[in-house]
N, C-alpha and C. Protein backbone atom coordinates (compact mmCIF):
# COMPACT_ATOMS: atom_id res chain seq x y z
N UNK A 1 11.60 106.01 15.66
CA UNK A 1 12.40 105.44 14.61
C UNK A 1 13.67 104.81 15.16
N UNK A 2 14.15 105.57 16.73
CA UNK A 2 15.22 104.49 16.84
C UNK A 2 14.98 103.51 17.31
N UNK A 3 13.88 102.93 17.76
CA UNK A 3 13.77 101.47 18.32
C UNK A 3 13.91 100.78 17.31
N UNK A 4 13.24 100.63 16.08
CA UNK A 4 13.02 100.29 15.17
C UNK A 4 13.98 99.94 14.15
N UNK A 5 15.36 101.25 14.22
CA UNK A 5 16.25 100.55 13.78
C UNK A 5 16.99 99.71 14.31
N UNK A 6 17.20 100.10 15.27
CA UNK A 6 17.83 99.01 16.43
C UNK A 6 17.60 97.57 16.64
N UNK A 7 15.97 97.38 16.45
CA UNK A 7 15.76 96.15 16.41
C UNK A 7 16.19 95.81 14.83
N UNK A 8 16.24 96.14 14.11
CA UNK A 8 16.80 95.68 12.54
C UNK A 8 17.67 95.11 12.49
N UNK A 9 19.02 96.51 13.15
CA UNK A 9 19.77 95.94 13.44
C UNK A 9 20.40 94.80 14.18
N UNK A 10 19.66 94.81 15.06
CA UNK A 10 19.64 93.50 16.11
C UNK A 10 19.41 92.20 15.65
N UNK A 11 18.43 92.22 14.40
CA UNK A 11 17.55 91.04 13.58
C UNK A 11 19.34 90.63 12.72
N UNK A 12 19.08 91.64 11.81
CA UNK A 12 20.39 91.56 10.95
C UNK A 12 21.74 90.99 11.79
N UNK A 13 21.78 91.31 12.36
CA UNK A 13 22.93 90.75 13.33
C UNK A 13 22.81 89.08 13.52
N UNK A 14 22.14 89.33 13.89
CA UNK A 14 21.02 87.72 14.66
C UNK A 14 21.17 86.49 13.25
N UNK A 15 20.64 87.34 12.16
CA UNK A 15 21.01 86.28 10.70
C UNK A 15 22.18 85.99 10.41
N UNK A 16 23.49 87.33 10.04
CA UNK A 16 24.68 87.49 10.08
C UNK A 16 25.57 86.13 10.89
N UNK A 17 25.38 86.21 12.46
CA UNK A 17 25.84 85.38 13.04
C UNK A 17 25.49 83.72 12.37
N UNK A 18 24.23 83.30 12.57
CA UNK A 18 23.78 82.04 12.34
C UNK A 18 24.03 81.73 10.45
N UNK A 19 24.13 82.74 10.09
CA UNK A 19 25.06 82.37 8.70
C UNK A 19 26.73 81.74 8.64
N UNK A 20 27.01 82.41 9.32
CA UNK A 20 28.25 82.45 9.67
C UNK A 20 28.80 81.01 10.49
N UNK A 21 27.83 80.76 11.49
CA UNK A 21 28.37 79.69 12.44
C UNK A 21 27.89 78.19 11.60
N UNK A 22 26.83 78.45 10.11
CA UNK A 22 26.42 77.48 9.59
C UNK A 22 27.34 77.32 8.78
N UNK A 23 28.16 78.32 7.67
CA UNK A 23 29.67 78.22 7.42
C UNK A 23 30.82 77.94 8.09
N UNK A 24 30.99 77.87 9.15
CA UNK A 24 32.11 77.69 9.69
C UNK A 24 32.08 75.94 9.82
N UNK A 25 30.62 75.59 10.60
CA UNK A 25 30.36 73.85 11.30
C UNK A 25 30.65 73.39 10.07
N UNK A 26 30.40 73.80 8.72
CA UNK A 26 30.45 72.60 7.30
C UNK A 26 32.07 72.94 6.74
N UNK A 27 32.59 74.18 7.08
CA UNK A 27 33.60 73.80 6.81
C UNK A 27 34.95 73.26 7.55
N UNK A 28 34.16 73.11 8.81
CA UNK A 28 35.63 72.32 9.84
C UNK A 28 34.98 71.33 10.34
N UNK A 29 33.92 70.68 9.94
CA UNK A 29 32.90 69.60 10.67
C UNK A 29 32.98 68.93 9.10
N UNK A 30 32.85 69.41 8.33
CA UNK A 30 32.35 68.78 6.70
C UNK A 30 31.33 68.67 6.30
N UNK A 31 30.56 68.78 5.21
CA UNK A 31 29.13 68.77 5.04
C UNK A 31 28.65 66.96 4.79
N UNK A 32 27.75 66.85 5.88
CA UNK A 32 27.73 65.18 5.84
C UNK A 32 27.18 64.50 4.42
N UNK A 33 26.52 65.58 3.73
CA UNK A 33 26.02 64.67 2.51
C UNK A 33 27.06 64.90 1.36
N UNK A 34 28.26 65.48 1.72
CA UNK A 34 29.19 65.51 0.68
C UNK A 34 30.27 64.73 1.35
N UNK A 35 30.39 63.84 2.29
CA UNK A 35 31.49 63.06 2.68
C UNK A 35 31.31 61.71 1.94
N UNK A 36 32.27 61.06 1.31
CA UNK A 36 32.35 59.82 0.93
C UNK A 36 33.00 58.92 2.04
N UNK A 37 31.93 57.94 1.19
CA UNK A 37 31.93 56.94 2.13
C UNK A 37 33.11 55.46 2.41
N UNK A 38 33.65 55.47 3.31
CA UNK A 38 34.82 54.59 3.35
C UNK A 38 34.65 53.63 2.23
N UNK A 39 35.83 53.03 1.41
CA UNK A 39 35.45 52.40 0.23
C UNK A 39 36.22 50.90 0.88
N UNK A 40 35.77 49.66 0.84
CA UNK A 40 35.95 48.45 1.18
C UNK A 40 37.07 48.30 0.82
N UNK A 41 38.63 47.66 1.38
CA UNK A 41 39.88 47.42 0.57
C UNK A 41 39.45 46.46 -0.46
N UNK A 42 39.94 46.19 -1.39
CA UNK A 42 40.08 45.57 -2.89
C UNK A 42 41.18 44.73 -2.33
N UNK A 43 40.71 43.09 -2.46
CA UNK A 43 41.80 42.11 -2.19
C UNK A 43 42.15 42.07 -3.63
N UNK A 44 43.46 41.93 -4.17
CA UNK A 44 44.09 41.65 -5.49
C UNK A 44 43.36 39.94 -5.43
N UNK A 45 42.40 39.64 -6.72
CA UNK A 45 41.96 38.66 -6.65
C UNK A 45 43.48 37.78 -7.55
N UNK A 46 43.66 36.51 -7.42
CA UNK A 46 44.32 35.10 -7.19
C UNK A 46 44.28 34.40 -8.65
N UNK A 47 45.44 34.38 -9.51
CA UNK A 47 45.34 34.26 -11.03
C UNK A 47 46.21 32.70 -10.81
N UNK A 48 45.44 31.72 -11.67
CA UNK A 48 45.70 30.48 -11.52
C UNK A 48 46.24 30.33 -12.79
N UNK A 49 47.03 29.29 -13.55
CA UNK A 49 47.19 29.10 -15.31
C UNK A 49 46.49 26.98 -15.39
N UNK A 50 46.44 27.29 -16.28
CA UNK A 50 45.82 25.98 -16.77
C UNK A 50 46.96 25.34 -17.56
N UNK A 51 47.41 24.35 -16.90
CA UNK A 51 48.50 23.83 -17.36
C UNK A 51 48.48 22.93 -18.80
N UNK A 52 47.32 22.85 -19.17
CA UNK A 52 46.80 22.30 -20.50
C UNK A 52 47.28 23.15 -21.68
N UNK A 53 46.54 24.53 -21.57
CA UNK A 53 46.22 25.26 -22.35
C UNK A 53 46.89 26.51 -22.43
N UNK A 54 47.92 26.54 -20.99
CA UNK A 54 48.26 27.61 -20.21
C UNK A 54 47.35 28.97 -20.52
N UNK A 55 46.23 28.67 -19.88
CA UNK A 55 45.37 29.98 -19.76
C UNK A 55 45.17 30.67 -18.31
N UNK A 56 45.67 32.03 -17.92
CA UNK A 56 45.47 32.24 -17.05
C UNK A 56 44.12 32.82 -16.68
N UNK A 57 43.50 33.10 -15.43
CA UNK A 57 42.02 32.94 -15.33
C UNK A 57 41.84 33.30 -13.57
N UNK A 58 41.17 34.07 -12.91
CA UNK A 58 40.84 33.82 -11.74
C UNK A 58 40.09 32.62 -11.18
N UNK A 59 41.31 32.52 -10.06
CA UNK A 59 40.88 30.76 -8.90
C UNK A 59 39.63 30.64 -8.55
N UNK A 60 38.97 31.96 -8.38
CA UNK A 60 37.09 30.83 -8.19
C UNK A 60 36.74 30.99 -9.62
N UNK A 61 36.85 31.44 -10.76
CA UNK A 61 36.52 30.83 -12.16
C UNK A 61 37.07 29.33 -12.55
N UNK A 62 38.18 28.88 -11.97
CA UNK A 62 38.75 27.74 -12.63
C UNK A 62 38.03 26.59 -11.54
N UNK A 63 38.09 25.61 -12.44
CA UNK A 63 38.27 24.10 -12.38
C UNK A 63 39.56 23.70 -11.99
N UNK A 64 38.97 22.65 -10.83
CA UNK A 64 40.36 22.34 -10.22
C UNK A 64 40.39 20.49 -10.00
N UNK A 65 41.32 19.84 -9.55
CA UNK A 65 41.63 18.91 -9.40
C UNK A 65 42.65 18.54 -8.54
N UNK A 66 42.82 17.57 -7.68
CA UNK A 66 44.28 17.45 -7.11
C UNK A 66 44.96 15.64 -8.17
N UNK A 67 45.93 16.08 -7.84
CA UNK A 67 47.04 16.07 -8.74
C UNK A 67 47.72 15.39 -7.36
N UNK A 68 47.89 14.33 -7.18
CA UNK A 68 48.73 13.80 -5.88
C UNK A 68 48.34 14.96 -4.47
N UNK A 69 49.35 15.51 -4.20
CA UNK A 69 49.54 16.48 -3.14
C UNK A 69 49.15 17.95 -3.66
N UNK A 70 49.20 18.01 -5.01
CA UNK A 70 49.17 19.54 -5.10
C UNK A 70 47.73 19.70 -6.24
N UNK A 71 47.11 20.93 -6.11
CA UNK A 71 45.71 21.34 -6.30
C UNK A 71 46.38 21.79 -7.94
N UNK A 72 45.20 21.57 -8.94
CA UNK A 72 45.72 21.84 -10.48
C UNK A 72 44.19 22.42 -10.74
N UNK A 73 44.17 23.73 -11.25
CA UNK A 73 43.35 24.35 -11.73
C UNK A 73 42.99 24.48 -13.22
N UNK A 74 41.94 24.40 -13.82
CA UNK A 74 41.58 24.24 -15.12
C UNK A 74 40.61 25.47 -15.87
N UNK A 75 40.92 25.89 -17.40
CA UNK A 75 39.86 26.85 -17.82
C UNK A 75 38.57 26.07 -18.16
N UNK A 76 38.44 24.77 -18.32
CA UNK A 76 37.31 24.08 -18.73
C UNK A 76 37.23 22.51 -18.66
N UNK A 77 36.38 22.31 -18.70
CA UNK A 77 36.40 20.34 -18.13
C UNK A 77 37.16 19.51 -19.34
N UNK A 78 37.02 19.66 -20.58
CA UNK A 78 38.19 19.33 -21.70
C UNK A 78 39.72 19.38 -21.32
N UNK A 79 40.07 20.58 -20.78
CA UNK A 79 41.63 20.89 -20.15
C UNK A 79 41.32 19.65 -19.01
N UNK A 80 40.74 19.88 -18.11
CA UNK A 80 40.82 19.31 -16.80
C UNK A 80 40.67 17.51 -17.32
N UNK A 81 40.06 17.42 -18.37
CA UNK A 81 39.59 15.77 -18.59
C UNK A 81 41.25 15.55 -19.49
N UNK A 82 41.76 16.15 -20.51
CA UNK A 82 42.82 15.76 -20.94
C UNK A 82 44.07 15.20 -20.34
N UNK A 83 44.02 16.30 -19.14
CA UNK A 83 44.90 15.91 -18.00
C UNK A 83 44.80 15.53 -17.11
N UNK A 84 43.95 15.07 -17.08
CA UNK A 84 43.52 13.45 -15.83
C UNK A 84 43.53 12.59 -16.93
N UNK A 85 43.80 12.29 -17.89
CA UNK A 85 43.77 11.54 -19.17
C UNK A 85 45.32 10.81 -19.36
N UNK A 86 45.77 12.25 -19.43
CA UNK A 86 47.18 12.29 -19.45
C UNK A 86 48.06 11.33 -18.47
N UNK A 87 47.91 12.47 -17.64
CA UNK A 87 48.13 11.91 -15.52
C UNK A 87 47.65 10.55 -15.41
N UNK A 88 46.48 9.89 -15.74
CA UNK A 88 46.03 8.58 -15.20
C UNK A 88 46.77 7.17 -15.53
């Protein structure tokens, strides 16, 4: 009977440890399927106004035009046609 416990004990031990060292790696290593994943920076997207209508609107939604030297953005081809209408 004492081999027998001995090896039990020995077994039990043997689990004990590898419990233990599987708690320790996830909590100072991290558990990989609970890490999130780096999140892409967020550029503040680029708010244009429509000088027609003054509607403001994001720059790849608008209609644009140049205007001599400087770029004029529009909410719709009506704004943008009034004021090349205007302008011409």
């Amino acid at each position: 009977m004492g081999l027998l416990s001995s090896l039990l004990r020995l077994l039990l031990i043997g689990l004990l440890f590898a419990a233990l060292s599987r708690l320790f790696a996830r909590v100072f290593r991290g558990h990989p399927q609970r890490r999130v994943p780096p999140q892409p920076e967020s550029v503040p997207e680029r708010l244009v106004q429509d000088p027609v209508c003054g509607l403001c609107l994001p720059e790849r939604q608008a209609l644009s035009a140049r205007s001599g030297t400087r770029q004029v953005h529009f909410c719709s081809e009506s704004c943008r046609n009034a004021y090349l209408a205007k302008a011409g």
